[in-house]
PDB file of N, CA and C in Angstrom:
ATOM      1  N   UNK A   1      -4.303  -3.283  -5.140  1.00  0.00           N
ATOM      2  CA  UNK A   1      -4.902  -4.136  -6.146  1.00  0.00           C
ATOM      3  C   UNK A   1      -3.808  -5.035  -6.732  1.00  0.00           C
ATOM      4  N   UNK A   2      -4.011  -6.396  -6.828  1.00  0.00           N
ATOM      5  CA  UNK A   2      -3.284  -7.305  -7.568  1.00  0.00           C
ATOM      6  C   UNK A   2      -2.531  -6.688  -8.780  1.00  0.00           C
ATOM      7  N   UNK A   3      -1.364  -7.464  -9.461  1.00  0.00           N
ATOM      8  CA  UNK A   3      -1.007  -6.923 -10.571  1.00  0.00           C
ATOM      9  C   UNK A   3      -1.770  -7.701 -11.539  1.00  0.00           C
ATOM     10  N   UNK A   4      -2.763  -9.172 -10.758  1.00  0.00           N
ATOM     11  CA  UNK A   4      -3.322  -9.624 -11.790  1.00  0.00           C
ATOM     12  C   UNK A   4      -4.588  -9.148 -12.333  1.00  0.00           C
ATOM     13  N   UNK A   5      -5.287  -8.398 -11.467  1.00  0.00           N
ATOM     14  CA  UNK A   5      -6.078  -7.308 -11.688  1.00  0.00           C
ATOM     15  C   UNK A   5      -5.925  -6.046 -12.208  1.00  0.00           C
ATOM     16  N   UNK A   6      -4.910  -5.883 -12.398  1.00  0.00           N
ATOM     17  CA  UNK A   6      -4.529  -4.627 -12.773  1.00  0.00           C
ATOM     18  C   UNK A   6      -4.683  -5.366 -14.061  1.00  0.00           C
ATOM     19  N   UNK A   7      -3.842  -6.009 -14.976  1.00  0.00           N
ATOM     20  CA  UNK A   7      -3.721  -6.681 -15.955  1.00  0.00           C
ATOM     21  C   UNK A   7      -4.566  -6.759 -16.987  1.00  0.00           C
ATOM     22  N   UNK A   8      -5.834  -7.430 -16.397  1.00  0.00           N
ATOM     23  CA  UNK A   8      -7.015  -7.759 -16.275  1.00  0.00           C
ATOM     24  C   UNK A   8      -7.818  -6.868 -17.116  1.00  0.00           C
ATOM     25  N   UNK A   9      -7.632  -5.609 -16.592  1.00  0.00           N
ATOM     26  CA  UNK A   9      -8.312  -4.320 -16.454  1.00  0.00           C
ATOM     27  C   UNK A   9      -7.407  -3.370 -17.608  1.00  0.00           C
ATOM     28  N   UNK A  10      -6.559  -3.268 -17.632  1.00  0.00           N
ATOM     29  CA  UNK A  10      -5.852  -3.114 -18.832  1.00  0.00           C
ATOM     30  C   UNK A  10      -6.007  -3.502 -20.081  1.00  0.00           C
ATOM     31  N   UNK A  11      -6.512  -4.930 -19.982  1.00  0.00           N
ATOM     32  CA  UNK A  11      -6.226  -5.739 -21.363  1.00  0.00           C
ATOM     33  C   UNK A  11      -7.993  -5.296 -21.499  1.00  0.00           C
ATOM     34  N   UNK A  12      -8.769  -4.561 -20.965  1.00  0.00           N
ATOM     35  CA  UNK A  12     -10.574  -4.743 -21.302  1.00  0.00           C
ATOM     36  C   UNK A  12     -10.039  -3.187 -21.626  1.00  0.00           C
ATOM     37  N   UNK A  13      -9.494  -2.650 -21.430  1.00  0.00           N
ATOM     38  CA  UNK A  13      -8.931  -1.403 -22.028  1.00  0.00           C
ATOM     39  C   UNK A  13      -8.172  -1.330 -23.407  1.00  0.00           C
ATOM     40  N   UNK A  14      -7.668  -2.198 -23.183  1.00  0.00           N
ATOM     41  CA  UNK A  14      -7.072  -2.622 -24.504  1.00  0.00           C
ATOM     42  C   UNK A  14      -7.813  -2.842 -25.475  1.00  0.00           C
ATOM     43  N   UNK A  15      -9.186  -3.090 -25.347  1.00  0.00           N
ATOM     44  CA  UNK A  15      -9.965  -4.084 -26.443  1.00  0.00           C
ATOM     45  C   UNK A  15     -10.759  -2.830 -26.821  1.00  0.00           C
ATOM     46  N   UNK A  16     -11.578  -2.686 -26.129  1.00  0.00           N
ATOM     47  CA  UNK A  16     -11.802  -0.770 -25.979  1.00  0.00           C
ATOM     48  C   UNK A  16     -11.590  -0.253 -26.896  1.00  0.00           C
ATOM     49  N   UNK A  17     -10.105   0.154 -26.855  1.00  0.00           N
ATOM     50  CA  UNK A  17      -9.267   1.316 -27.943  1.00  0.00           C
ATOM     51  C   UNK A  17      -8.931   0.470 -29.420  1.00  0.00           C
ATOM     52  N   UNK A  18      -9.182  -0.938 -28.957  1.00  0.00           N
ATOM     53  CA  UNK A  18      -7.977  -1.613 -30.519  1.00  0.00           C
ATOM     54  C   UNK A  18      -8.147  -1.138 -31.835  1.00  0.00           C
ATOM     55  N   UNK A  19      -9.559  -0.964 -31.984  1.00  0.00           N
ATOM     56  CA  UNK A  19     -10.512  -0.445 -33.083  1.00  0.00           C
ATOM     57  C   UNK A  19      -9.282   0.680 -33.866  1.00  0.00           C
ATOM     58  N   UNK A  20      -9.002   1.629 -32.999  1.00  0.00           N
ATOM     59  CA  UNK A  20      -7.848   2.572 -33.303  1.00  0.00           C
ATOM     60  C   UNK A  20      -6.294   2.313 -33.982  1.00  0.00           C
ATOM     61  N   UNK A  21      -5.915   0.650 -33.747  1.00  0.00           N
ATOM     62  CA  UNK A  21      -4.670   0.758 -34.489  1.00  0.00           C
ATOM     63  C   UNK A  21      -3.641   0.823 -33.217  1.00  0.00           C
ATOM     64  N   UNK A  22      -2.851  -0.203 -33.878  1.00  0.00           N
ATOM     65  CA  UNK A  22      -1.756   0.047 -32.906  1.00  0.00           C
ATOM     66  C   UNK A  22      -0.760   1.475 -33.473  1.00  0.00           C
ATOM     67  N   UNK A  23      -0.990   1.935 -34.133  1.00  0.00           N
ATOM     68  CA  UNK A  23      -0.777   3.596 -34.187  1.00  0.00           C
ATOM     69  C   UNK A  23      -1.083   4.846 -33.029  1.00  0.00           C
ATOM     70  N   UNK A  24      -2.665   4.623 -32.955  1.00  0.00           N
ATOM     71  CA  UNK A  24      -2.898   5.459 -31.934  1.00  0.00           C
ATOM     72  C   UNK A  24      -3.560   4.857 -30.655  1.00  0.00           C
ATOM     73  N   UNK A  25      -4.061   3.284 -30.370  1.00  0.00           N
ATOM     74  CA  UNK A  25      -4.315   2.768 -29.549  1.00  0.00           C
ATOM     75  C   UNK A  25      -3.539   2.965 -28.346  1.00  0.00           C
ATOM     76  N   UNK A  26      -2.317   2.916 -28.309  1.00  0.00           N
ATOM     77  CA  UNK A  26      -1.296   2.840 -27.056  1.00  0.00           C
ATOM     78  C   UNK A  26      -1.684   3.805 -26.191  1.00  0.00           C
ATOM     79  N   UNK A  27      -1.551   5.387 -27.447  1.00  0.00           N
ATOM     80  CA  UNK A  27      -1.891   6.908 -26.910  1.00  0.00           C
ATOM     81  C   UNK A  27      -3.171   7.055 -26.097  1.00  0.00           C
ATOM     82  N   UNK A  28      -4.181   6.789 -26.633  1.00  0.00           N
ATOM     83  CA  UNK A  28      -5.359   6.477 -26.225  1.00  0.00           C
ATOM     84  C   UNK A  28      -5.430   5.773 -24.874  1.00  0.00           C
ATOM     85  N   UNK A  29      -4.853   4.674 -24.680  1.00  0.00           N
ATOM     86  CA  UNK A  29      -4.723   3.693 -23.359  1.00  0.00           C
ATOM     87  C   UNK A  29      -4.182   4.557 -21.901  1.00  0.00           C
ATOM     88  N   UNK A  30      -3.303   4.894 -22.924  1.00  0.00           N
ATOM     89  CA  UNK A  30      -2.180   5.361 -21.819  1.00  0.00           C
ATOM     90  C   UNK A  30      -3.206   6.522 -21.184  1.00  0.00           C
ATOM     91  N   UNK A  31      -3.693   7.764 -22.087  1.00  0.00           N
ATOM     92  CA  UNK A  31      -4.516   8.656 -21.420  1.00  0.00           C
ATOM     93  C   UNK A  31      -5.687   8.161 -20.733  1.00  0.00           C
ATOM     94  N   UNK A  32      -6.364   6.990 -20.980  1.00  0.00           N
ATOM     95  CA  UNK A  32      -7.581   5.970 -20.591  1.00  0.00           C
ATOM     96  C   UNK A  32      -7.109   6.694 -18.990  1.00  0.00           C
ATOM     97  N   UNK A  33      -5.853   5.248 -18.731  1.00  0.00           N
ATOM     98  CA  UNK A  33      -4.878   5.164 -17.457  1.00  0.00           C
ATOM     99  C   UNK A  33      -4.744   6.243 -16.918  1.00  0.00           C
ATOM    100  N   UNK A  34      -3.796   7.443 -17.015  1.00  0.00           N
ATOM    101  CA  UNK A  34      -3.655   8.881 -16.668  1.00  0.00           C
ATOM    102  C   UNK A  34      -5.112   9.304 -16.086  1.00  0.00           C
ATOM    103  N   UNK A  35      -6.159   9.385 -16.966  1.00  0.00           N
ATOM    104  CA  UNK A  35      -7.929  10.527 -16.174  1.00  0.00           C
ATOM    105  C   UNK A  35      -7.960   9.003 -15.128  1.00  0.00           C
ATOM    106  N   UNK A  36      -7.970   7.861 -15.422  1.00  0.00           N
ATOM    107  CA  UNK A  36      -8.855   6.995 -14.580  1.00  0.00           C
ATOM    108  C   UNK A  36      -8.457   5.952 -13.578  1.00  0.00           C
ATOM    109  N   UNK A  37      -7.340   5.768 -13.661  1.00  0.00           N
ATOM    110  CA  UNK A  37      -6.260   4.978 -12.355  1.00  0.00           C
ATOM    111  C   UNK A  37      -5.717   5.713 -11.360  1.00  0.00           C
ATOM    112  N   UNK A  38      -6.134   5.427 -10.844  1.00  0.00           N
ATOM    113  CA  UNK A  38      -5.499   5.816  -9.651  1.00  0.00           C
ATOM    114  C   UNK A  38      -3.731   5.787  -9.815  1.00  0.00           C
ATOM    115  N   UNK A  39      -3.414   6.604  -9.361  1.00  0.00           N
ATOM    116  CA  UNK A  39      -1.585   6.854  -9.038  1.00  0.00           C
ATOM    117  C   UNK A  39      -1.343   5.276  -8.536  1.00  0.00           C
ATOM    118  N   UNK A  40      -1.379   4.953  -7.692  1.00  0.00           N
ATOM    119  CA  UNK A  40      -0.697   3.906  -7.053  1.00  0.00           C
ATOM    120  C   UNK A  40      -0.974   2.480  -8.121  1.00  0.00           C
ATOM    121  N   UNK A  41      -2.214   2.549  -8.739  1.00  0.00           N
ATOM    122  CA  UNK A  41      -2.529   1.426  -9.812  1.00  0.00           C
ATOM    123  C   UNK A  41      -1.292   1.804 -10.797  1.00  0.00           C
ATOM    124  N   UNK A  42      -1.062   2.731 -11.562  1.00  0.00           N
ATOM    125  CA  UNK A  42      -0.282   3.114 -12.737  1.00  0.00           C
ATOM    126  C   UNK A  42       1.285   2.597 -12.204  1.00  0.00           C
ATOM    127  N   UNK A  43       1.339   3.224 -10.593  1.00  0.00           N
ATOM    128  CA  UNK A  43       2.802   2.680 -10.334  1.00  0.00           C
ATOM    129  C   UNK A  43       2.789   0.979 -10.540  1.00  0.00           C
ATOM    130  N   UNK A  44       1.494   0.210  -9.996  1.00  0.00           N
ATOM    131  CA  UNK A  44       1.705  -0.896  -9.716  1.00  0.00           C
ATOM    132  C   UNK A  44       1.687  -1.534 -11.203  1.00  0.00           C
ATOM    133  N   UNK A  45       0.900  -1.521 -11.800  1.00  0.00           N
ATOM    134  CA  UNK A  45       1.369  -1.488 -13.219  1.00  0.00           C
ATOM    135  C   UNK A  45       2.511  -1.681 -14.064  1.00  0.00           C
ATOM    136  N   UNK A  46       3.259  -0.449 -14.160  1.00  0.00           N
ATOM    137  CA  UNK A  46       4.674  -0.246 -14.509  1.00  0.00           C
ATOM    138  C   UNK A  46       5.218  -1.341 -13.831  1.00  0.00           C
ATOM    139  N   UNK A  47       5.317  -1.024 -12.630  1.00  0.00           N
ATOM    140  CA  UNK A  47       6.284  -2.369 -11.693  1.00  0.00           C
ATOM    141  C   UNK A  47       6.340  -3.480 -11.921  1.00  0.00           C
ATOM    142  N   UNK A  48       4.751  -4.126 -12.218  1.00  0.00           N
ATOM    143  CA  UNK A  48       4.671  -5.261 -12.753  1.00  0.00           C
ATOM    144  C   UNK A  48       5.351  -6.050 -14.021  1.00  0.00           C
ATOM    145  N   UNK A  49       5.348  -4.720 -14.689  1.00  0.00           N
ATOM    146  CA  UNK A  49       5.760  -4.941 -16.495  1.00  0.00           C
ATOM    147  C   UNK A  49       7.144  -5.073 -16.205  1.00  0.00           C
ATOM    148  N   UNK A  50       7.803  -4.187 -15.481  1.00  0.00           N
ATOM    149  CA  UNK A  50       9.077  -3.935 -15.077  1.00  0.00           C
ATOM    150  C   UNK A  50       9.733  -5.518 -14.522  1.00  0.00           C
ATOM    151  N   UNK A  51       9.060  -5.436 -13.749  1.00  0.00           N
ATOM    152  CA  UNK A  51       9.991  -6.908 -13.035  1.00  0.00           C
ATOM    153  C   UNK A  51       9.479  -8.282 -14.025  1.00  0.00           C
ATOM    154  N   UNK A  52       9.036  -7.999 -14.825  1.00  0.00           N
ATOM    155  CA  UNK A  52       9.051  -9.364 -15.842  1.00  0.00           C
ATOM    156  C   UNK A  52       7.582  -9.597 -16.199  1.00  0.00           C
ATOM    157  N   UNK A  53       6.426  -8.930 -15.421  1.00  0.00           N
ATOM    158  CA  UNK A  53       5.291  -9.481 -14.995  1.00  0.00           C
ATOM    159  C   UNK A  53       4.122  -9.730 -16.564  1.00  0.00           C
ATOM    160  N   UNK A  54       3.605 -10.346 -17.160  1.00  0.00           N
ATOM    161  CA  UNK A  54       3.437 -10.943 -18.303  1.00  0.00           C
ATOM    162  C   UNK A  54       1.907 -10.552 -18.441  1.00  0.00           C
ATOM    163  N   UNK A  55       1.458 -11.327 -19.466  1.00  0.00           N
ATOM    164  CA  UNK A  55      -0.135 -11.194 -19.850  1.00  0.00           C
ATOM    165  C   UNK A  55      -1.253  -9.600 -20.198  1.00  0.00           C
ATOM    166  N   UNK A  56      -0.143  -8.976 -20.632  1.00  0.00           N
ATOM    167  CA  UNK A  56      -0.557  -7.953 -21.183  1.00  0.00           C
ATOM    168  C   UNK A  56      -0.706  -7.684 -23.005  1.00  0.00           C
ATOM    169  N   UNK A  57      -1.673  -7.626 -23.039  1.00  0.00           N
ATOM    170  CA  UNK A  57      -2.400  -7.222 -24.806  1.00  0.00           C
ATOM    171  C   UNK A  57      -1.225  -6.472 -25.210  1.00  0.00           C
ATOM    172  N   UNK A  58      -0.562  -6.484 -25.825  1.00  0.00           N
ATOM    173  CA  UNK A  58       0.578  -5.684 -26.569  1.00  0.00           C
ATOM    174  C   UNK A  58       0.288  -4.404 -27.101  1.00  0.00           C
ATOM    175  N   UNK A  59      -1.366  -3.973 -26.883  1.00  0.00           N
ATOM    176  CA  UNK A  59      -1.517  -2.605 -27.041  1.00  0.00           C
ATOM    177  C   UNK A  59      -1.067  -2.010 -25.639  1.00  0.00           C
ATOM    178  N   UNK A  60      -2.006  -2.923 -24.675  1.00  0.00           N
ATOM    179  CA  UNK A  60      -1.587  -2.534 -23.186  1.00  0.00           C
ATOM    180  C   UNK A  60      -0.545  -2.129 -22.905  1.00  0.00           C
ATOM    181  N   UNK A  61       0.386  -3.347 -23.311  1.00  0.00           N
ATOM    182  CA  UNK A  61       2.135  -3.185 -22.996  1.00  0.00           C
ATOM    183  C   UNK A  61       2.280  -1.903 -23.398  1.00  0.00           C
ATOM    184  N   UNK A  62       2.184  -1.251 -24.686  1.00  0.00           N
ATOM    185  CA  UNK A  62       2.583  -0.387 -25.243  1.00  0.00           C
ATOM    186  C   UNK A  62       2.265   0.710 -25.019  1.00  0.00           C
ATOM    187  N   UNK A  63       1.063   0.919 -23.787  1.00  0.00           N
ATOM    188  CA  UNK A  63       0.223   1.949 -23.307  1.00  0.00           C
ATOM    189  C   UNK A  63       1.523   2.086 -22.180  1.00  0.00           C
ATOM    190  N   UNK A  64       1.281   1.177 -21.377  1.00  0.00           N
ATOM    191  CA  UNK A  64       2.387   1.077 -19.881  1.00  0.00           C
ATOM    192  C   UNK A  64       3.721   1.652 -20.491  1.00  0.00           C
ATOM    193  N   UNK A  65       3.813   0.974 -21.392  1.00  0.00           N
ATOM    194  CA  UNK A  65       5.330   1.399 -22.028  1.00  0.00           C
ATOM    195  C   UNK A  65       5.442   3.092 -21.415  1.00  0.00           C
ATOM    196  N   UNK A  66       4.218   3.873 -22.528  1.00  0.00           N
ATOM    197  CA  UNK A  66       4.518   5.100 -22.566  1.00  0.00           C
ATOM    198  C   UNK A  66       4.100   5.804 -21.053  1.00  0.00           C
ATOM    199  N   UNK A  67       3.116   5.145 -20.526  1.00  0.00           N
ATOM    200  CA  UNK A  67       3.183   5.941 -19.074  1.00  0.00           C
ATOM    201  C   UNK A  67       4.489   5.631 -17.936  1.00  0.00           C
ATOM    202  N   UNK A  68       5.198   4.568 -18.346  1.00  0.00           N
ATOM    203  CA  UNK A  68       6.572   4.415 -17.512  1.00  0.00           C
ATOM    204  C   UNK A  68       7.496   5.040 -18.039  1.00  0.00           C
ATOM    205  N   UNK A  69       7.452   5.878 -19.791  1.00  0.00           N
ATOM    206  CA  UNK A  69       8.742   7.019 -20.179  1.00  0.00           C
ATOM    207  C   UNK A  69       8.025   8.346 -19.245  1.00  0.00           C
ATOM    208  N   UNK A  70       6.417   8.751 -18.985  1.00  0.00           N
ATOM    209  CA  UNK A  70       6.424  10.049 -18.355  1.00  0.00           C
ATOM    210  C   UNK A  70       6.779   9.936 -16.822  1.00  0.00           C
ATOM    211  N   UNK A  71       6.885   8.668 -16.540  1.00  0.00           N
ATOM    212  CA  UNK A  71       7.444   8.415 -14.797  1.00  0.00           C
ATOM    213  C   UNK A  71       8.262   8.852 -14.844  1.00  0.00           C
ATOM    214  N   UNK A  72       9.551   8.270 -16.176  1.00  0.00           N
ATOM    215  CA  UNK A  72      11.136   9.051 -16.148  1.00  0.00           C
ATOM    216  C   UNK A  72      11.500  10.359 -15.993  1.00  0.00           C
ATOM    217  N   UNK A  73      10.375  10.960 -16.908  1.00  0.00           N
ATOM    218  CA  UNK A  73      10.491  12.238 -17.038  1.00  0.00           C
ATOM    219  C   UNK A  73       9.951  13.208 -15.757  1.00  0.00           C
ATOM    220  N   UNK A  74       8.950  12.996 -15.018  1.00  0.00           N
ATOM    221  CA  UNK A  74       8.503  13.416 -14.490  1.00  0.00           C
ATOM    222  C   UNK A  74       9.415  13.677 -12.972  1.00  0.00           C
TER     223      UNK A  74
END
């Protein structure tokens, strides 16, 4: 899947959770991502954000954020 689709699909996720606050919105996203993406979407994702890749809702970002610290860890 595109990263512009991925994006896409993120940011309608984003809108979703916003109601919540960028307090607990991110948390929320990120687990959205985790039950419902597929592995290879979440990598492509990260990657995207990683190499510069743009147009993400800043809750989004902040969702990706935290599923690219459990990549580290993991």
């Amino acid at each position: 899947m595109s990263p512009e689709k991925l994006t896409v699909m993120a940011n309608q996720i984003a809108r979703f959770f916003a109601h919540l606050g960028p307090e607990r919105a991110p948390a929320e996203i990120a687990d959205h991502l985790r039950k419902f993406w597929d592995p290879r979407m979440r990598r492509a994702i990260i990657a995207h954000v990683t190499a510069g890749g743009g147009g993400l809702d800043p809750l989004a970002a902040a969702a990706v954020a935290l599923l690219a610290e459990d990549a580290t860890v993991s």
